[in-house]
ModelCIF file with pLDDT and N, C-alpha, C, O atoms, coordinates in Angstrom:
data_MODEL
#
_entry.id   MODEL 
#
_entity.id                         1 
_entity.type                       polymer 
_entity.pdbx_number_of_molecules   1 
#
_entity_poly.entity_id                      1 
_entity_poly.type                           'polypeptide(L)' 
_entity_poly.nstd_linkage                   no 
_entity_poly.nstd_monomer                   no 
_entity_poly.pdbx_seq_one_letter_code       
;(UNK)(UNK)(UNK)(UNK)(UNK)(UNK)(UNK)(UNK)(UNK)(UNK)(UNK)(UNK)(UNK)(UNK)(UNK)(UNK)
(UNK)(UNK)(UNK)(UNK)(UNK)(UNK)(UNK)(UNK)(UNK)(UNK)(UNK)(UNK)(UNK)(UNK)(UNK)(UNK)
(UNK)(UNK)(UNK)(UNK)(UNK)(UNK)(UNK)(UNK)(UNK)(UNK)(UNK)(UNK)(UNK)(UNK)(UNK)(UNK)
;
_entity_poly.pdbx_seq_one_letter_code_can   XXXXXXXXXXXXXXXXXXXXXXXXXXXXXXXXXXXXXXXXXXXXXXXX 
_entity_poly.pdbx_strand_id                 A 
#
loop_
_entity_poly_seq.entity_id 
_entity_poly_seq.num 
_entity_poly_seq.mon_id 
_entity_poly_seq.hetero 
1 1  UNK n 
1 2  UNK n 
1 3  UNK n 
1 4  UNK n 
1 5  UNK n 
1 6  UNK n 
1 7  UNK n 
1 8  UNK n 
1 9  UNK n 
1 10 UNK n 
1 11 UNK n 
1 12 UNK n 
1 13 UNK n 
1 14 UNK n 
1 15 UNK n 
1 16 UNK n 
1 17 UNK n 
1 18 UNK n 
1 19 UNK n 
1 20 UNK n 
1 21 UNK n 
1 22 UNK n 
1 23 UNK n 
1 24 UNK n 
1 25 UNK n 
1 26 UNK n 
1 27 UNK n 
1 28 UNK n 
1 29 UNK n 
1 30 UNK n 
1 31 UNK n 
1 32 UNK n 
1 33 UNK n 
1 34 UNK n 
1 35 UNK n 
1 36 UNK n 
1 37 UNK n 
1 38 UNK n 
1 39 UNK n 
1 40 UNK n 
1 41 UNK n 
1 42 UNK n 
1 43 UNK n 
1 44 UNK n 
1 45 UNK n 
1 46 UNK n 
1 47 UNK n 
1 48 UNK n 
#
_struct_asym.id          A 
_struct_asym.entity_id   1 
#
loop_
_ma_qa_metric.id 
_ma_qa_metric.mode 
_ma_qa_metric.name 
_ma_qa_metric.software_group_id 
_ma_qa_metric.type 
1 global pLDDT . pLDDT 
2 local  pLDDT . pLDDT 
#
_ma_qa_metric_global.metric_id      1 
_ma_qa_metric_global.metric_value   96.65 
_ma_qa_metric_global.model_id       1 
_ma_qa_metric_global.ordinal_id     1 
#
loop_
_ma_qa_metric_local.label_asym_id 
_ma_qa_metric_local.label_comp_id 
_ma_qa_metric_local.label_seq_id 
_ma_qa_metric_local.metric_id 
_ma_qa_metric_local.metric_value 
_ma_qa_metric_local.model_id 
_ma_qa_metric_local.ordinal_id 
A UNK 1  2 98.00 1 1  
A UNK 2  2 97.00 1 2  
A UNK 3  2 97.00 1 3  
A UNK 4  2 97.00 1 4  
A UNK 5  2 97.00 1 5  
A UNK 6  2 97.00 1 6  
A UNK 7  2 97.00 1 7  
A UNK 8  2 94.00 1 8  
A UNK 9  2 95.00 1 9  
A UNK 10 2 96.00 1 10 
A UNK 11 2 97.00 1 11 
A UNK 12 2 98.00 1 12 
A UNK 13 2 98.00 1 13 
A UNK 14 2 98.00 1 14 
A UNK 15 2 97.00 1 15 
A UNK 16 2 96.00 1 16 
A UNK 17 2 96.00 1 17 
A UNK 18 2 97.00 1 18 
A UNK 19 2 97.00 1 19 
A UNK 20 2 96.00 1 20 
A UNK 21 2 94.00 1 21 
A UNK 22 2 92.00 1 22 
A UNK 23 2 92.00 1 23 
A UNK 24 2 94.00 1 24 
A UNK 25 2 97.00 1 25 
A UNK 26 2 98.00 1 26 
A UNK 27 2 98.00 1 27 
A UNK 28 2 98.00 1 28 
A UNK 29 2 98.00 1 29 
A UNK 30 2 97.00 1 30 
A UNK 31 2 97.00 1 31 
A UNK 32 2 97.00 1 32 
A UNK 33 2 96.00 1 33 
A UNK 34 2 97.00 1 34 
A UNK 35 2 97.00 1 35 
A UNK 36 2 97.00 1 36 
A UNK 37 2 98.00 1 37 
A UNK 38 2 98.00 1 38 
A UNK 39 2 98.00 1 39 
A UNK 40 2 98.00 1 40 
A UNK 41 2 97.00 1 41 
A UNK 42 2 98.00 1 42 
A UNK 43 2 98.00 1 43 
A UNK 44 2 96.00 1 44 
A UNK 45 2 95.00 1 45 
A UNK 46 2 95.00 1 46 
A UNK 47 2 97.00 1 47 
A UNK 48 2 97.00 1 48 
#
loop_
_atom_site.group_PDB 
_atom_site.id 
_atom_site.type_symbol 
_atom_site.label_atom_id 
_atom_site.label_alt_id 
_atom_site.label_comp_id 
_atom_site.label_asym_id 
_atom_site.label_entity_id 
_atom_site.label_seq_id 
_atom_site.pdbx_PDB_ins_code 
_atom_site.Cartn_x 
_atom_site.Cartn_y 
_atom_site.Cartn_z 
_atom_site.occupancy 
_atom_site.B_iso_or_equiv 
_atom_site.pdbx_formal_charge 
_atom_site.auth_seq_id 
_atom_site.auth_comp_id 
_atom_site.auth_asym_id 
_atom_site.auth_atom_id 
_atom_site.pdbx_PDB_model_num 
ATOM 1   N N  . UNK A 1 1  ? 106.070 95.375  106.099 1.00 98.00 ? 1  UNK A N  1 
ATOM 2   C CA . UNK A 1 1  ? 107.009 96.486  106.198 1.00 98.00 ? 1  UNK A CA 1 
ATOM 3   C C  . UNK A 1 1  ? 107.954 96.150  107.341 1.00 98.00 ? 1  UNK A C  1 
ATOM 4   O O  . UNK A 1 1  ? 107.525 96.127  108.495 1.00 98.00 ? 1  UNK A O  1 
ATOM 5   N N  . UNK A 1 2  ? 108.916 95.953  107.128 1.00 97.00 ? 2  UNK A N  1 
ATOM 6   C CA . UNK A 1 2  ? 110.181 95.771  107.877 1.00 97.00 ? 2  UNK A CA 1 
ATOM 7   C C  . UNK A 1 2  ? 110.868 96.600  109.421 1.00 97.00 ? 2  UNK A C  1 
ATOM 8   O O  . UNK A 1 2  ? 111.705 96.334  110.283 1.00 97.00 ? 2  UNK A O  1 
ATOM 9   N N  . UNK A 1 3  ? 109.894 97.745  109.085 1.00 97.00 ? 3  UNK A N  1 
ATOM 10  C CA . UNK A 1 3  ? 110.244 98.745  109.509 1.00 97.00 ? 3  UNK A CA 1 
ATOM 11  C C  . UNK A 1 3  ? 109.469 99.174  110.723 1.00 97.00 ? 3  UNK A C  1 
ATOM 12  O O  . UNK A 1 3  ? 109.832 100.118 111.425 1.00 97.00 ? 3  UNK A O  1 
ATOM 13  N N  . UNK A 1 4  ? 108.347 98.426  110.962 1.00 97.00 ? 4  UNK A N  1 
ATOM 14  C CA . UNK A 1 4  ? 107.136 99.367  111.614 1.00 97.00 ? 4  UNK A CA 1 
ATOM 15  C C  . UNK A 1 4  ? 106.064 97.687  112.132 1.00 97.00 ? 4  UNK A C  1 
ATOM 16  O O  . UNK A 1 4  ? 105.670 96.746  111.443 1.00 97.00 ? 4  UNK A O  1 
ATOM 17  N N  . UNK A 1 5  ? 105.954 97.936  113.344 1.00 97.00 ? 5  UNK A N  1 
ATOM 18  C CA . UNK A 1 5  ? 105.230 96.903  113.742 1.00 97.00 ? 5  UNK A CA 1 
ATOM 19  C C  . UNK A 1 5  ? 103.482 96.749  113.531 1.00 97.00 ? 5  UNK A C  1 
ATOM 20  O O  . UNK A 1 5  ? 102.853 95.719  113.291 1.00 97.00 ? 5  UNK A O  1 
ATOM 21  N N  . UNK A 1 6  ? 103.118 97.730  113.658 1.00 97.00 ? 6  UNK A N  1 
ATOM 22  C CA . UNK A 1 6  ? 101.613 97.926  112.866 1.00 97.00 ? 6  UNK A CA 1 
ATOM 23  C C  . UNK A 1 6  ? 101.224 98.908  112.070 1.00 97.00 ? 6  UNK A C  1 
ATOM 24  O O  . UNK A 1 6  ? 101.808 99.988  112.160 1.00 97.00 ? 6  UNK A O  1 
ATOM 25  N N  . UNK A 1 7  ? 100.078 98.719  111.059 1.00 97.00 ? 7  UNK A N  1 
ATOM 26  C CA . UNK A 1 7  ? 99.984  99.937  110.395 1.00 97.00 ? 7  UNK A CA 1 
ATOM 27  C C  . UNK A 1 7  ? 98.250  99.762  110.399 1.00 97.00 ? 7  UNK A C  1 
ATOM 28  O O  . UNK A 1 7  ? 97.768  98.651  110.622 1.00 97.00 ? 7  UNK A O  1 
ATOM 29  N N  . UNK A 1 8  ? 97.429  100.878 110.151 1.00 94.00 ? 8  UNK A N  1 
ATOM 30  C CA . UNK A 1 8  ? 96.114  100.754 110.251 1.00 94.00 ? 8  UNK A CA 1 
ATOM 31  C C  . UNK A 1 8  ? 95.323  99.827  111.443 1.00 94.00 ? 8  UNK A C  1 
ATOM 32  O O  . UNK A 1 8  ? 94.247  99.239  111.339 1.00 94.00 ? 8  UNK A O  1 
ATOM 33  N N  . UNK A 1 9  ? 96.316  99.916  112.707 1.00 95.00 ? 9  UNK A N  1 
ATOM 34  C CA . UNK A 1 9  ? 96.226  98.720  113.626 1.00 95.00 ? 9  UNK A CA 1 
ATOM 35  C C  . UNK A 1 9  ? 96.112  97.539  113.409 1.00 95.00 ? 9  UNK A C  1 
ATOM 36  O O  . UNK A 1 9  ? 95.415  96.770  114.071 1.00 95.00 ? 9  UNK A O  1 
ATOM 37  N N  . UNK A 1 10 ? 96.950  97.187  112.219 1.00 96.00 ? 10 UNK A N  1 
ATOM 38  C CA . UNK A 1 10 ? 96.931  95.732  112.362 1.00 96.00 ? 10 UNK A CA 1 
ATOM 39  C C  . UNK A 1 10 ? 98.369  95.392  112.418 1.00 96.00 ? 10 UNK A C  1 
ATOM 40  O O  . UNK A 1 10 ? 99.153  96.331  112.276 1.00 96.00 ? 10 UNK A O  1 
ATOM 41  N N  . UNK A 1 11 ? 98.808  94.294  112.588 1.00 97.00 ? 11 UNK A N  1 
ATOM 42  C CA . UNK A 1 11 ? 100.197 93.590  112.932 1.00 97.00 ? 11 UNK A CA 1 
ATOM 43  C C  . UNK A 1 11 ? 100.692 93.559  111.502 1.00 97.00 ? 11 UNK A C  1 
ATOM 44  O O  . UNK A 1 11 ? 99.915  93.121  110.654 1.00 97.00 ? 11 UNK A O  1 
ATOM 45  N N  . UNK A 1 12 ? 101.834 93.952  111.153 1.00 98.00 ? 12 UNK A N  1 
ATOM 46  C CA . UNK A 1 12 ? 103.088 93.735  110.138 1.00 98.00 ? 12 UNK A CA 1 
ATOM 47  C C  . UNK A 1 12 ? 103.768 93.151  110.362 1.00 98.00 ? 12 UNK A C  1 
ATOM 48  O O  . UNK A 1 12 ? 104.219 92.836  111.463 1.00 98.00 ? 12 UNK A O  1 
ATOM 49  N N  . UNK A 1 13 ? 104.123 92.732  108.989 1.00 98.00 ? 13 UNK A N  1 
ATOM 50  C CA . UNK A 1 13 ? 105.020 91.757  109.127 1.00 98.00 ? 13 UNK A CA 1 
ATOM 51  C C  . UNK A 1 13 ? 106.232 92.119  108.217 1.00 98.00 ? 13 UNK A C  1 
ATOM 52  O O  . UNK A 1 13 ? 106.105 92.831  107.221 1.00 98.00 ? 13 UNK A O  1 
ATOM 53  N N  . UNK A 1 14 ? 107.560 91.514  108.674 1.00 98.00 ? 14 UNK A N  1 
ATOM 54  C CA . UNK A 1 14 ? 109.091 92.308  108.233 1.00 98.00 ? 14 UNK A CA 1 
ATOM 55  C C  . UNK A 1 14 ? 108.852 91.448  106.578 1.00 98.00 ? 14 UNK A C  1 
ATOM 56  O O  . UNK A 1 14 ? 109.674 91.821  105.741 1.00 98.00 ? 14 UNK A O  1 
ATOM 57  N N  . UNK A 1 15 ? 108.114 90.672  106.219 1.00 97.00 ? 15 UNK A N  1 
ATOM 58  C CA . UNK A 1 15 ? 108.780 89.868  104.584 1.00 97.00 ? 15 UNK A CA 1 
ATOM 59  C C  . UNK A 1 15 ? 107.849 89.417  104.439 1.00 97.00 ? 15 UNK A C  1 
ATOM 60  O O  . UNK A 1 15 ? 107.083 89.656  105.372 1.00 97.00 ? 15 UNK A O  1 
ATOM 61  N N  . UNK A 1 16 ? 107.162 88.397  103.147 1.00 96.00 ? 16 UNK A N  1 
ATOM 62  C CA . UNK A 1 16 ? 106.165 87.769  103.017 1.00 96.00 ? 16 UNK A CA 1 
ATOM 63  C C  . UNK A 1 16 ? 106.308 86.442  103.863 1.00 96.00 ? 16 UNK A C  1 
ATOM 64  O O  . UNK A 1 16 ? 105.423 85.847  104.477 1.00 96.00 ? 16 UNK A O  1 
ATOM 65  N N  . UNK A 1 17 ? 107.529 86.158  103.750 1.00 96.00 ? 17 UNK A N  1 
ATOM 66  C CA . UNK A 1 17 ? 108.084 84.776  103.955 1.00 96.00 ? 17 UNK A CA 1 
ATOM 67  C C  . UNK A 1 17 ? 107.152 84.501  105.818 1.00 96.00 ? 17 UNK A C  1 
ATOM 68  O O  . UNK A 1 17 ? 106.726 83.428  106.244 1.00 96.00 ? 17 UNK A O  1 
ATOM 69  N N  . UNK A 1 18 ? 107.102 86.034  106.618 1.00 97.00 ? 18 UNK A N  1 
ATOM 70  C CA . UNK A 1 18 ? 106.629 85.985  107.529 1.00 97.00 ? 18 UNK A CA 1 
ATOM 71  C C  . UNK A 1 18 ? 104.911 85.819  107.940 1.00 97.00 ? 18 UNK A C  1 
ATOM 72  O O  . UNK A 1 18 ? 104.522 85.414  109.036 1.00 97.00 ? 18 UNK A O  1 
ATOM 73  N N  . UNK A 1 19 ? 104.339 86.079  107.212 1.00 97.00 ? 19 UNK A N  1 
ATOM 74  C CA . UNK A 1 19 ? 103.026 86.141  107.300 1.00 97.00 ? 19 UNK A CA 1 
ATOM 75  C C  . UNK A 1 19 ? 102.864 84.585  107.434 1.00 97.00 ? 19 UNK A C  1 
ATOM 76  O O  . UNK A 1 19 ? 103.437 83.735  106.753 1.00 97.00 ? 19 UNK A O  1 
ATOM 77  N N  . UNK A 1 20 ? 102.034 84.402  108.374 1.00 96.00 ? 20 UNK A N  1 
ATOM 78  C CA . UNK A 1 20 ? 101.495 83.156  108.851 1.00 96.00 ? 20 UNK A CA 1 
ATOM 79  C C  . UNK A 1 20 ? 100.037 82.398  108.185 1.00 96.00 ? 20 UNK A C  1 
ATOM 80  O O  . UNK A 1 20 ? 99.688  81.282  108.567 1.00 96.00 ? 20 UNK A O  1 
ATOM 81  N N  . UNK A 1 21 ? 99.354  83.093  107.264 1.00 94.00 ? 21 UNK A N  1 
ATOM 82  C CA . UNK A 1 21 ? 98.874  81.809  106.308 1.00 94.00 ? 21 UNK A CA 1 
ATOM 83  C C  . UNK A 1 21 ? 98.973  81.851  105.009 1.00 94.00 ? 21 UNK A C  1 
ATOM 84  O O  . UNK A 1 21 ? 100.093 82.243  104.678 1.00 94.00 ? 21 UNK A O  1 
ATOM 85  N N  . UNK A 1 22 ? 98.245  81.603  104.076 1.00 92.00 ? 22 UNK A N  1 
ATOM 86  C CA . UNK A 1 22 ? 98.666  81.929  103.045 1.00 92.00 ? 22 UNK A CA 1 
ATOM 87  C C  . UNK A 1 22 ? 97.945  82.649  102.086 1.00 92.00 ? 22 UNK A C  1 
ATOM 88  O O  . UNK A 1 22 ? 96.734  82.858  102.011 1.00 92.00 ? 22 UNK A O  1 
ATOM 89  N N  . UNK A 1 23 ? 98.621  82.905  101.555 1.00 92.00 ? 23 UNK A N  1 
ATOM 90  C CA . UNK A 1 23 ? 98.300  84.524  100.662 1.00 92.00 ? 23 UNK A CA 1 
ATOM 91  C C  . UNK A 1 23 ? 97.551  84.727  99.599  1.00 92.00 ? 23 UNK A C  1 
ATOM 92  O O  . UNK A 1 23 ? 97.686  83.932  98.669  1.00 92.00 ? 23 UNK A O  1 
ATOM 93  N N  . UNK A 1 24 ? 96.675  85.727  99.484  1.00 94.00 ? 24 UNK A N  1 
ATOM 94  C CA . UNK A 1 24 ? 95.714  85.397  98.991  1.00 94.00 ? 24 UNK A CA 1 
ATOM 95  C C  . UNK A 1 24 ? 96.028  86.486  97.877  1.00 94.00 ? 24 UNK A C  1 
ATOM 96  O O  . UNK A 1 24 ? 96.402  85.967  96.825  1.00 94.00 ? 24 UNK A O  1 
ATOM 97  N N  . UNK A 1 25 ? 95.960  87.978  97.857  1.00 97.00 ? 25 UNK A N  1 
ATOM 98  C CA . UNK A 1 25 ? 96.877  88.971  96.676  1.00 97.00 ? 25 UNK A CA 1 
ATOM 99  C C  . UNK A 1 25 ? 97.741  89.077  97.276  1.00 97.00 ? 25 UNK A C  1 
ATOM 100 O O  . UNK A 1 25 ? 97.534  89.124  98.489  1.00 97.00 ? 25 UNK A O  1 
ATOM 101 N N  . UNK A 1 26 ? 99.040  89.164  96.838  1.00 98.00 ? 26 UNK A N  1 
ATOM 102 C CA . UNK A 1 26 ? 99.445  90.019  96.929  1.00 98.00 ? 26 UNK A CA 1 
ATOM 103 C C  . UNK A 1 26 ? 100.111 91.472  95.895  1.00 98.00 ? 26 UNK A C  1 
ATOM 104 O O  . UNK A 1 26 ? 100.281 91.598  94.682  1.00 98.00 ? 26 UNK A O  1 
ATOM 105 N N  . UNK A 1 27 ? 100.379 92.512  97.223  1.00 98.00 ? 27 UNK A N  1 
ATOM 106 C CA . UNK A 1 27 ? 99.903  93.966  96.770  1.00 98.00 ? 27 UNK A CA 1 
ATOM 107 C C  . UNK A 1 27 ? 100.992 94.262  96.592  1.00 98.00 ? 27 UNK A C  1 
ATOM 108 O O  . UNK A 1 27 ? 101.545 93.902  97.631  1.00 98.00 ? 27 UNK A O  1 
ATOM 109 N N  . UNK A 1 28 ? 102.111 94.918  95.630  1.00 98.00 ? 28 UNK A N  1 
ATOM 110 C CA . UNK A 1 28 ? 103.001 95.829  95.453  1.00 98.00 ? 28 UNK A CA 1 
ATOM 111 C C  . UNK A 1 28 ? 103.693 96.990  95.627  1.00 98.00 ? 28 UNK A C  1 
ATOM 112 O O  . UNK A 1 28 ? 104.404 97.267  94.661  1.00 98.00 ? 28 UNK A O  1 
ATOM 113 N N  . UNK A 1 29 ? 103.738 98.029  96.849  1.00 98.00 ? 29 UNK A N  1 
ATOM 114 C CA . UNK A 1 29 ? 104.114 98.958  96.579  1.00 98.00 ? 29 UNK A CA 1 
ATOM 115 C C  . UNK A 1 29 ? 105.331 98.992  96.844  1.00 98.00 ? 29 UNK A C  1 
ATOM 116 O O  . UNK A 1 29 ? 105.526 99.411  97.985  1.00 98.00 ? 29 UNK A O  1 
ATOM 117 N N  . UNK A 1 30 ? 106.552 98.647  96.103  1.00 97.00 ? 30 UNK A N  1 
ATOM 118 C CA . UNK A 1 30 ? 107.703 99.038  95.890  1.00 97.00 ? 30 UNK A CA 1 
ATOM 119 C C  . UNK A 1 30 ? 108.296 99.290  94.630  1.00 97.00 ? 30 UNK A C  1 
ATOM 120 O O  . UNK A 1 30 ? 107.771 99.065  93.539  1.00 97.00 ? 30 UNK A O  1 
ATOM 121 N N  . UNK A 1 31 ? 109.648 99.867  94.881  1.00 97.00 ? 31 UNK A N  1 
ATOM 122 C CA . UNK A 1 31 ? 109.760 100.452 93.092  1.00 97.00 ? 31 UNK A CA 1 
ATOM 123 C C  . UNK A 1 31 ? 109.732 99.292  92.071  1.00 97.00 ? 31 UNK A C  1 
ATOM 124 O O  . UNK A 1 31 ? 109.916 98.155  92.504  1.00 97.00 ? 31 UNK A O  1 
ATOM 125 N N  . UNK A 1 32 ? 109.507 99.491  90.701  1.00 97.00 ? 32 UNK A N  1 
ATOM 126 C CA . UNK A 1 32 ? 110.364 98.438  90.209  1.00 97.00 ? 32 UNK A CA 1 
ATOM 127 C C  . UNK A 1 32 ? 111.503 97.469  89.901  1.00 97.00 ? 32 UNK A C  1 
ATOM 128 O O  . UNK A 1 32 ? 111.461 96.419  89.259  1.00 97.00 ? 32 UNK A O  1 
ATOM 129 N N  . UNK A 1 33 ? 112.206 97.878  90.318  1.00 96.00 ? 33 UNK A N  1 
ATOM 130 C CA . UNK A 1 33 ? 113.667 97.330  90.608  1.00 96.00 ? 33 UNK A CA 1 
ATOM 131 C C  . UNK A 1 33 ? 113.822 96.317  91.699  1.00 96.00 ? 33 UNK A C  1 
ATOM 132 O O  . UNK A 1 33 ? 114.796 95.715  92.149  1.00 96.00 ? 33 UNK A O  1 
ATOM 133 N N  . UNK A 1 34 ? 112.443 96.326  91.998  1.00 97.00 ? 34 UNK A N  1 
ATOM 134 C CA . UNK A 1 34 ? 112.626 95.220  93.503  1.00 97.00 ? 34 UNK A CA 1 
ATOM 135 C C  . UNK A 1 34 ? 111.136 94.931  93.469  1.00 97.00 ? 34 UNK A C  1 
ATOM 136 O O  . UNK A 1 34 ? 110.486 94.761  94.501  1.00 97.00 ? 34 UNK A O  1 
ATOM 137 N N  . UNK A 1 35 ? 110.644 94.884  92.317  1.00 97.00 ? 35 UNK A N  1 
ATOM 138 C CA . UNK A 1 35 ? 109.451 94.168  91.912  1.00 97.00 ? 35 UNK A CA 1 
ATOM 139 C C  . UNK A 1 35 ? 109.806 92.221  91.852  1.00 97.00 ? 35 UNK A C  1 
ATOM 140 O O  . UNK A 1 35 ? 109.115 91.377  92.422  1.00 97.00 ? 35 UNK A O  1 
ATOM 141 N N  . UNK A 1 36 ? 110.942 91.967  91.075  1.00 97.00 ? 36 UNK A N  1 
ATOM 142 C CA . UNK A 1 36 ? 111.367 90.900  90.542  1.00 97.00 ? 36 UNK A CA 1 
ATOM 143 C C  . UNK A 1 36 ? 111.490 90.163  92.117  1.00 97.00 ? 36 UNK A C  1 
ATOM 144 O O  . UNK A 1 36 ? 110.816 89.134  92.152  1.00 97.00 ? 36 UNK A O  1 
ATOM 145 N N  . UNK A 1 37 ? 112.234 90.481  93.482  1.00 98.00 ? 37 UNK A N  1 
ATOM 146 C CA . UNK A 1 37 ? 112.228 89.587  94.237  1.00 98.00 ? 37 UNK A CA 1 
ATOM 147 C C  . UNK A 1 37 ? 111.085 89.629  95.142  1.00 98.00 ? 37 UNK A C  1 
ATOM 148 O O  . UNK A 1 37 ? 111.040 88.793  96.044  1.00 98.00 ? 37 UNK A O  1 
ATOM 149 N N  . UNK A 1 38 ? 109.985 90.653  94.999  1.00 98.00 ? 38 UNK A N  1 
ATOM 150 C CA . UNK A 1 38 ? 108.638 90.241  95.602  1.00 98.00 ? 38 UNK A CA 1 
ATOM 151 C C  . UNK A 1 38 ? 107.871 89.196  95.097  1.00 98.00 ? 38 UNK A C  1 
ATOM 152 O O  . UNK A 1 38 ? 107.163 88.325  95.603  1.00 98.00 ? 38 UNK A O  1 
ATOM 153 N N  . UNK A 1 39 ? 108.273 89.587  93.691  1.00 98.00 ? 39 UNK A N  1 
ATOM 154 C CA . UNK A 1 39 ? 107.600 88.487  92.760  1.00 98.00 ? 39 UNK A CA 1 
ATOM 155 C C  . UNK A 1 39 ? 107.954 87.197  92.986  1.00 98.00 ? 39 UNK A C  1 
ATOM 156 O O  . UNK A 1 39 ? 107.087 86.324  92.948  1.00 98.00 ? 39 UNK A O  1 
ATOM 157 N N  . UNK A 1 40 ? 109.558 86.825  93.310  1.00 98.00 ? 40 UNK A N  1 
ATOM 158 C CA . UNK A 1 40 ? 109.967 85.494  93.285  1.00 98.00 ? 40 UNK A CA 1 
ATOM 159 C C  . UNK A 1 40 ? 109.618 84.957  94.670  1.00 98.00 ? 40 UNK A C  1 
ATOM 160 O O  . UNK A 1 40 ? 109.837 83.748  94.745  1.00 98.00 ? 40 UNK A O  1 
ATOM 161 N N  . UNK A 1 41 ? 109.060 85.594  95.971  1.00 97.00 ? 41 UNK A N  1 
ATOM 162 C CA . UNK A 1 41 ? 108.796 85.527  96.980  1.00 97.00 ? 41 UNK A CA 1 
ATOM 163 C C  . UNK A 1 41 ? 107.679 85.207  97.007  1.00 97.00 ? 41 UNK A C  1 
ATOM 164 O O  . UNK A 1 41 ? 107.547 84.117  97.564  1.00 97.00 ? 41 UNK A O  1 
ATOM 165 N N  . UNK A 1 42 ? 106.552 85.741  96.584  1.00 98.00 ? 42 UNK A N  1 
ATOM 166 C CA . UNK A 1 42 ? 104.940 85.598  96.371  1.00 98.00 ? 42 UNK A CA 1 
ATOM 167 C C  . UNK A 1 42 ? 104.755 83.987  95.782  1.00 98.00 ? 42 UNK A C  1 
ATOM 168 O O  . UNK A 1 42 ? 104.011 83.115  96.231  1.00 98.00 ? 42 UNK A O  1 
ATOM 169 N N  . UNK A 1 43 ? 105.914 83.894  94.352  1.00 98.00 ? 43 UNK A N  1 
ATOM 170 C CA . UNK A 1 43 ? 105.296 82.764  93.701  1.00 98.00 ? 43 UNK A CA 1 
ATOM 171 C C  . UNK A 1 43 ? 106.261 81.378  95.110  1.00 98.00 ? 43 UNK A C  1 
ATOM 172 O O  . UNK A 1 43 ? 105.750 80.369  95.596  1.00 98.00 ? 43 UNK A O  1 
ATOM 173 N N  . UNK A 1 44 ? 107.224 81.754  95.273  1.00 96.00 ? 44 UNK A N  1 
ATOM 174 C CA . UNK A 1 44 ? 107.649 80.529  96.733  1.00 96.00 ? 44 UNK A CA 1 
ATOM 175 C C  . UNK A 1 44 ? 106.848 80.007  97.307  1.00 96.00 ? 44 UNK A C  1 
ATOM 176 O O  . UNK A 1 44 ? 106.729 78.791  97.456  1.00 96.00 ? 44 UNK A O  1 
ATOM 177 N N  . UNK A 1 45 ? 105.839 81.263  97.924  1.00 95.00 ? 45 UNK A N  1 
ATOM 178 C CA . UNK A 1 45 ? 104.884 81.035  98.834  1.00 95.00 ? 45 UNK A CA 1 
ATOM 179 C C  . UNK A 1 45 ? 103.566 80.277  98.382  1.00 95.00 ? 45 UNK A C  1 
ATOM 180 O O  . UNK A 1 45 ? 102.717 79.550  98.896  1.00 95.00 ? 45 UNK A O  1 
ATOM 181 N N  . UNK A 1 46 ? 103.783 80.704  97.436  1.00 95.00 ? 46 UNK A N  1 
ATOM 182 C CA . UNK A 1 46 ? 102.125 80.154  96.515  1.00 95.00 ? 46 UNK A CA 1 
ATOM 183 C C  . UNK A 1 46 ? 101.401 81.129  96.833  1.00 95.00 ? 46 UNK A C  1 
ATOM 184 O O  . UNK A 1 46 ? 100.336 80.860  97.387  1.00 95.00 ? 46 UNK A O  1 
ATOM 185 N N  . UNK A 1 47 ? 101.759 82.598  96.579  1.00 97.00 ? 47 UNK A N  1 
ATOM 186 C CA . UNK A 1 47 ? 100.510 83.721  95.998  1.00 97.00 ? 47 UNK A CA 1 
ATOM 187 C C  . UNK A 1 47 ? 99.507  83.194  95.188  1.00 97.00 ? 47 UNK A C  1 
ATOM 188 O O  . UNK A 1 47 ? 99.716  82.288  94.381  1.00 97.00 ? 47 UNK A O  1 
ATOM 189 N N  . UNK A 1 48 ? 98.255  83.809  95.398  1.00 97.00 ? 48 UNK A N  1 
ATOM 190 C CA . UNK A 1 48 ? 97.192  83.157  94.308  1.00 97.00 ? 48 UNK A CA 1 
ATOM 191 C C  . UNK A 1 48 ? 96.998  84.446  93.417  1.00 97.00 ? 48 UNK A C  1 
ATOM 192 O O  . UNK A 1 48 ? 96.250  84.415  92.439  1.00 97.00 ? 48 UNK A O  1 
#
């Protein structure tokens, strides 16, 4: 979340691109309309 530096006390991060290892789900909650560039972000990264 872009917006907010921790949530449930843990550290956030502004993009996927930021998270420092690699990803194991990832989780969705945004509308659909902006499903397509999480998606193209996840598979960059090598989401499993």
């Amino acid at each position: 979340n872009p917006f907010v530096d921790q949530i449930f006390g843990v550290r956030a991060y502004p993009s996927l691109a930021d998270v420092p290892e690699p990803l194991d789900m990832v989780n969705v909650f945004r509308p659909s309309a902006d499903a397509l560039d999480v998606v193209k972000a996840a598979v960059e990264i090598g989401a499993r």
